[in-house]
N, C-alpha and C. Protein backbone atom coordinates (compact mmCIF):
# COMPACT_ATOMS: atom_id res chain seq x y z
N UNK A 1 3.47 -39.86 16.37
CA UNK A 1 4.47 -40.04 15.33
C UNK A 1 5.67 -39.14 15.63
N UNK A 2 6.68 -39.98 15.81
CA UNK A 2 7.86 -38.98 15.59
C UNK A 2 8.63 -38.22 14.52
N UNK A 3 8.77 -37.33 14.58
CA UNK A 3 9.25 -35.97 13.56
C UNK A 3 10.90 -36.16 13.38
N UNK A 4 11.39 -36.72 12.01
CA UNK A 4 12.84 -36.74 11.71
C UNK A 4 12.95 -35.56 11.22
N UNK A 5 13.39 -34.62 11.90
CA UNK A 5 13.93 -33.01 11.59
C UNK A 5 15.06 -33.05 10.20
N UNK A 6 16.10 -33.94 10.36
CA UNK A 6 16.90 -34.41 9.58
C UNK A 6 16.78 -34.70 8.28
N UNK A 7 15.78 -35.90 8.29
CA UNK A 7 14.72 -36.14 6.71
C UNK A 7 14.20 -34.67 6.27
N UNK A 8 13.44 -33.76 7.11
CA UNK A 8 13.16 -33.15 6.58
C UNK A 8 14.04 -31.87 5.93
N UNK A 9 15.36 -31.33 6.69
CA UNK A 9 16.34 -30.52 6.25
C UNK A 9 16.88 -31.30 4.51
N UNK A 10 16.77 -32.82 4.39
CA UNK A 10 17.71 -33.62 3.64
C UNK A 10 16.97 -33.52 2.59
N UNK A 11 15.63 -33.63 2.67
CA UNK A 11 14.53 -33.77 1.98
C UNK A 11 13.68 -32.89 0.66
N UNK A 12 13.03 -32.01 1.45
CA UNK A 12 12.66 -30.94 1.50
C UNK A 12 12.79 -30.01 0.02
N UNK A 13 11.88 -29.42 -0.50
CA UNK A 13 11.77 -29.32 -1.86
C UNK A 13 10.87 -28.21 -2.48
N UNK A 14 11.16 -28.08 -3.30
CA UNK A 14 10.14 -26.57 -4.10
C UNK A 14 9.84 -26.75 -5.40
N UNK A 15 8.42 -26.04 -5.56
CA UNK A 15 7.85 -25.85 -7.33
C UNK A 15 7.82 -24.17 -7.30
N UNK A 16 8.11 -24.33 -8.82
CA UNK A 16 8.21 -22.85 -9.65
C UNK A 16 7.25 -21.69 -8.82
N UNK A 17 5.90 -22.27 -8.32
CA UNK A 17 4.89 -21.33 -7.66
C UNK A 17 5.07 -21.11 -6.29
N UNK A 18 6.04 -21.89 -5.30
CA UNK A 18 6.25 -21.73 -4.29
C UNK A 18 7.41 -20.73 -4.40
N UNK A 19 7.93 -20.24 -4.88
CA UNK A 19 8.95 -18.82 -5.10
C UNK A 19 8.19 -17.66 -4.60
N UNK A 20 7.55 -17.76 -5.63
CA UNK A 20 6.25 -16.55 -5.58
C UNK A 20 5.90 -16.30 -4.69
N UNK A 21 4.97 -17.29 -4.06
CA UNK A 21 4.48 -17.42 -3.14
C UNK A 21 5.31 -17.06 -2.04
N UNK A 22 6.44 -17.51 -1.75
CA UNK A 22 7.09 -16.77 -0.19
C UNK A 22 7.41 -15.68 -0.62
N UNK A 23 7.58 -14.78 -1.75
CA UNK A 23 7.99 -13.40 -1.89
C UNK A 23 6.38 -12.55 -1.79
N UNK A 24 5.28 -13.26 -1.97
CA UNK A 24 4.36 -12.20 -1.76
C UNK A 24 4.23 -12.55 -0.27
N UNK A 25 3.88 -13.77 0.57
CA UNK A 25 3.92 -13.73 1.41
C UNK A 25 4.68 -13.09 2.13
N UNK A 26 5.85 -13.03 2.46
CA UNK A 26 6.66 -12.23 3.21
C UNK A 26 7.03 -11.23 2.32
N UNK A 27 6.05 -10.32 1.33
CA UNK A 27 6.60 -9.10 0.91
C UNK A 27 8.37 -9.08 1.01
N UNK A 28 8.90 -10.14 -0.05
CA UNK A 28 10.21 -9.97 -0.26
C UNK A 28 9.97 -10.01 -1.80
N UNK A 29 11.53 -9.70 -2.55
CA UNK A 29 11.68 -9.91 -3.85
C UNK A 29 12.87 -11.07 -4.17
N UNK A 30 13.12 -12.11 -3.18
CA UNK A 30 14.11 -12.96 -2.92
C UNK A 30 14.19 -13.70 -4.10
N UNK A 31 15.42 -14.09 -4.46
CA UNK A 31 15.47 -14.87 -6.05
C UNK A 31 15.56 -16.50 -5.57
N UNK A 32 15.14 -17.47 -5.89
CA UNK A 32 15.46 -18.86 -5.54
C UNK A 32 16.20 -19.23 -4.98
N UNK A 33 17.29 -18.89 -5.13
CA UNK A 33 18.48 -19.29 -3.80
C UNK A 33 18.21 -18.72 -2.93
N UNK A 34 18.24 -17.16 -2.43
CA UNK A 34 17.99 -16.81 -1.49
C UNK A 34 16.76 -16.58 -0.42
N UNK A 35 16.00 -17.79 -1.46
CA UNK A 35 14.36 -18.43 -0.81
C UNK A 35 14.75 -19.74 -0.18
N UNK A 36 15.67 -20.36 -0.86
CA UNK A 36 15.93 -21.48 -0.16
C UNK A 36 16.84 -21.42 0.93
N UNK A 37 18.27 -20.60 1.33
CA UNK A 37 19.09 -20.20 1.61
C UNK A 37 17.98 -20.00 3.04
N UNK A 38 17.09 -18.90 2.86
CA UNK A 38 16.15 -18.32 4.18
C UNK A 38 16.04 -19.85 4.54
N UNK A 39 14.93 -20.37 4.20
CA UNK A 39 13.98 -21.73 4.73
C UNK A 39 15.42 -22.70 5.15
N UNK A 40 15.92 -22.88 4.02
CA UNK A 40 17.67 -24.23 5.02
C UNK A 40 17.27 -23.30 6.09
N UNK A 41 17.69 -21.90 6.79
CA UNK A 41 18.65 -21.17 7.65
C UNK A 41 17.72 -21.51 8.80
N UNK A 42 16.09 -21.47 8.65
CA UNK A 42 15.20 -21.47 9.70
C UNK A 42 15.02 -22.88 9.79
N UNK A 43 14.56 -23.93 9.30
CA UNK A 43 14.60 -24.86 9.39
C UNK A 43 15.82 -25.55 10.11
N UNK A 44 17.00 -24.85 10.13
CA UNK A 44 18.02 -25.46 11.06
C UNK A 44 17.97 -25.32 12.33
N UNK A 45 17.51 -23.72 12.30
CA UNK A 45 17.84 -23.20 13.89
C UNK A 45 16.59 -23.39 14.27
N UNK A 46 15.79 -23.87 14.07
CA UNK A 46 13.79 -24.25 14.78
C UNK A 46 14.37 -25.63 15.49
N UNK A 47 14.07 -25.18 16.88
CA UNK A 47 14.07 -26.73 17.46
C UNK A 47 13.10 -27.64 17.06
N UNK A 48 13.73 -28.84 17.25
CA UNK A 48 12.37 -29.69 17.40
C UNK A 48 10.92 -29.85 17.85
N UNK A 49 11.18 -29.19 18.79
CA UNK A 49 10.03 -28.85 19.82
C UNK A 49 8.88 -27.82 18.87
N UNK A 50 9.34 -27.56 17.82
CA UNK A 50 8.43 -26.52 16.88
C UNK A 50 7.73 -26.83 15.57
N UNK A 51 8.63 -28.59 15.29
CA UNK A 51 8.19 -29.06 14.51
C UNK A 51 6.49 -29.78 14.78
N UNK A 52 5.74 -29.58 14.24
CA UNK A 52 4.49 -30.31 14.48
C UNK A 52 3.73 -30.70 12.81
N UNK A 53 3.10 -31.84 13.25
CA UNK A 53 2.54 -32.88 11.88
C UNK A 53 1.48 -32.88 12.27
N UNK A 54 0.18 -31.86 11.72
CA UNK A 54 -1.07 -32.06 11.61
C UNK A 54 -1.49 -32.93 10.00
N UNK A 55 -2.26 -33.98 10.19
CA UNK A 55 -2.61 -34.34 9.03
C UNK A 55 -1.44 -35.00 7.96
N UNK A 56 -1.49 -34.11 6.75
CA UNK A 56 -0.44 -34.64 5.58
C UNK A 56 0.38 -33.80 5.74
N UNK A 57 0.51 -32.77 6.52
CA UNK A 57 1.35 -31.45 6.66
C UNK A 57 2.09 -31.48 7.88
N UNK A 58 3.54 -30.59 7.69
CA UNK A 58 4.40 -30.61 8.62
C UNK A 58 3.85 -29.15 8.99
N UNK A 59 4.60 -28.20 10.02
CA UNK A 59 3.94 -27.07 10.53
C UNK A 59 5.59 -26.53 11.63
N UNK A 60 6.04 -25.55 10.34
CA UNK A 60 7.37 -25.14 11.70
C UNK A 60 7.01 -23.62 11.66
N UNK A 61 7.39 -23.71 12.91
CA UNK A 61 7.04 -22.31 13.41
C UNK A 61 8.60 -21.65 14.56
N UNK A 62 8.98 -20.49 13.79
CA UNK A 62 10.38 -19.89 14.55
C UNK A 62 9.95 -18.67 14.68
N UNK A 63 10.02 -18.21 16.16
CA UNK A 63 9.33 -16.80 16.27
C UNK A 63 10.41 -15.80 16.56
N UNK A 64 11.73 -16.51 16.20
CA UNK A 64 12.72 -15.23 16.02
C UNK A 64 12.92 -14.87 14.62
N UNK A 65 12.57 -15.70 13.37
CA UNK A 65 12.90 -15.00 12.53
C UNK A 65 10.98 -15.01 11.96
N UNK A 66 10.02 -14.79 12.66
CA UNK A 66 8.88 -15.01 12.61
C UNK A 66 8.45 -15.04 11.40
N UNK A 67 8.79 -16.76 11.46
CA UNK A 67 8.46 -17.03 9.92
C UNK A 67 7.52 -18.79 9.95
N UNK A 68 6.70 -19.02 9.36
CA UNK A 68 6.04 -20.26 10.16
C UNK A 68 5.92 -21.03 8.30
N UNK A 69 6.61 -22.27 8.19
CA UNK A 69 6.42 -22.95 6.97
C UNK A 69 5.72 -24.62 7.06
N UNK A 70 5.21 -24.11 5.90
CA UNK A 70 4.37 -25.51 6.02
C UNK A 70 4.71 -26.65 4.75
N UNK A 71 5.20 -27.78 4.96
CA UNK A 71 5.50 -28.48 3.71
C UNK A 71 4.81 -30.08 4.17
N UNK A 72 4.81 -30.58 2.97
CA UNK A 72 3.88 -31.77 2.63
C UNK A 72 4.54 -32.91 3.34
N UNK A 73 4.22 -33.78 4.15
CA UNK A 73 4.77 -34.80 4.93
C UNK A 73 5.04 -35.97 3.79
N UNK A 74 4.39 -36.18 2.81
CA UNK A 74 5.15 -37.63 1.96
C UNK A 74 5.89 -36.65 0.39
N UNK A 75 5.90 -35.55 0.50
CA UNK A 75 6.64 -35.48 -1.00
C UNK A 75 7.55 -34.08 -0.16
N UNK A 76 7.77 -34.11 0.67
CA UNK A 76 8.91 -32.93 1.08
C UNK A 76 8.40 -31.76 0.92
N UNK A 77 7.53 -31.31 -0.12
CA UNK A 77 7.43 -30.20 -1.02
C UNK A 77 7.10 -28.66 0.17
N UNK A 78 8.00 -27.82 0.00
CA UNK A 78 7.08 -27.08 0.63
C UNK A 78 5.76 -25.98 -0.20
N UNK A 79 4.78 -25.82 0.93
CA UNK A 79 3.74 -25.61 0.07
C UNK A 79 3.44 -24.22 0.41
N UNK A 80 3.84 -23.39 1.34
CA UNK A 80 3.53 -21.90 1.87
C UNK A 80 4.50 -21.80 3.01
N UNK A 81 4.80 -20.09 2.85
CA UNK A 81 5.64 -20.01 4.39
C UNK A 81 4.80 -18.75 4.83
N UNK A 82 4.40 -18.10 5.94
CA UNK A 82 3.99 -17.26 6.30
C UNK A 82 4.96 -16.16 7.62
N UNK A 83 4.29 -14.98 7.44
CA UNK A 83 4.67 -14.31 8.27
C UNK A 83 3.63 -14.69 10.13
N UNK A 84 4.56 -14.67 11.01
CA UNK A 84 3.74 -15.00 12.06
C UNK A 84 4.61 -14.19 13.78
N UNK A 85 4.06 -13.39 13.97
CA UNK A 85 3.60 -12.75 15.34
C UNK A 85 4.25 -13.26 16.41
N UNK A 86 5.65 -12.61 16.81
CA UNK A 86 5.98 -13.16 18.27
C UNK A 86 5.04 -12.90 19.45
N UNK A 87 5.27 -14.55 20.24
CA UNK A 87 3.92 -13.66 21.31
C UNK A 87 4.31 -13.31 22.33
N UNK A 88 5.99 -12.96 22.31
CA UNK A 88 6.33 -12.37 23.66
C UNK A 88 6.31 -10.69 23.14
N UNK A 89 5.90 -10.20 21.84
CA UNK A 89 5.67 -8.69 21.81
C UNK A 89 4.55 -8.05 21.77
């Protein structure tokens, strides 16, 4: 299956608990915009080549701003972002 990067920048979406959730995850105190503001910023600059679709889930992974998000392939939604480990350090 091919991956429309595009759909997903256009797409792409949040609930009240996914806030939370990337501020405990990445130990930030980021207010909604500047949760979404992050994810647009990485989601732009992640090549394609990083996008991957296991299952019902999309899976991007950018190991310069080592941040890896996962959102729902038929409702946009994203559902967790995590902190993740460059492996050139």
């Amino acid at each position: 299956m091919e991956i429309n990067k595009n759909e997903i920048l256009e797409k792409h979406c949040y609930t009240e608990l996914v806030y939370q959730r990337i501020n405990k995850k990445l130990g930030t105190r980021f207010s909604k915009e500047e949760s979404e503001i992050l994810l647009k910023k990485v989601l732009q600059e992640t090549g394609l080549e990083h996008y991957k679709k296991r299952g019902k889930n999309f899976y991007i992974s950018n190991t310069q701003h080592q941040i890896g998000i996962t959102i729902n392939s038929n409702t946009f939604r994203v559902i967790t972002v995590d902190k993740i480990k460059n492996k050139e350090a």
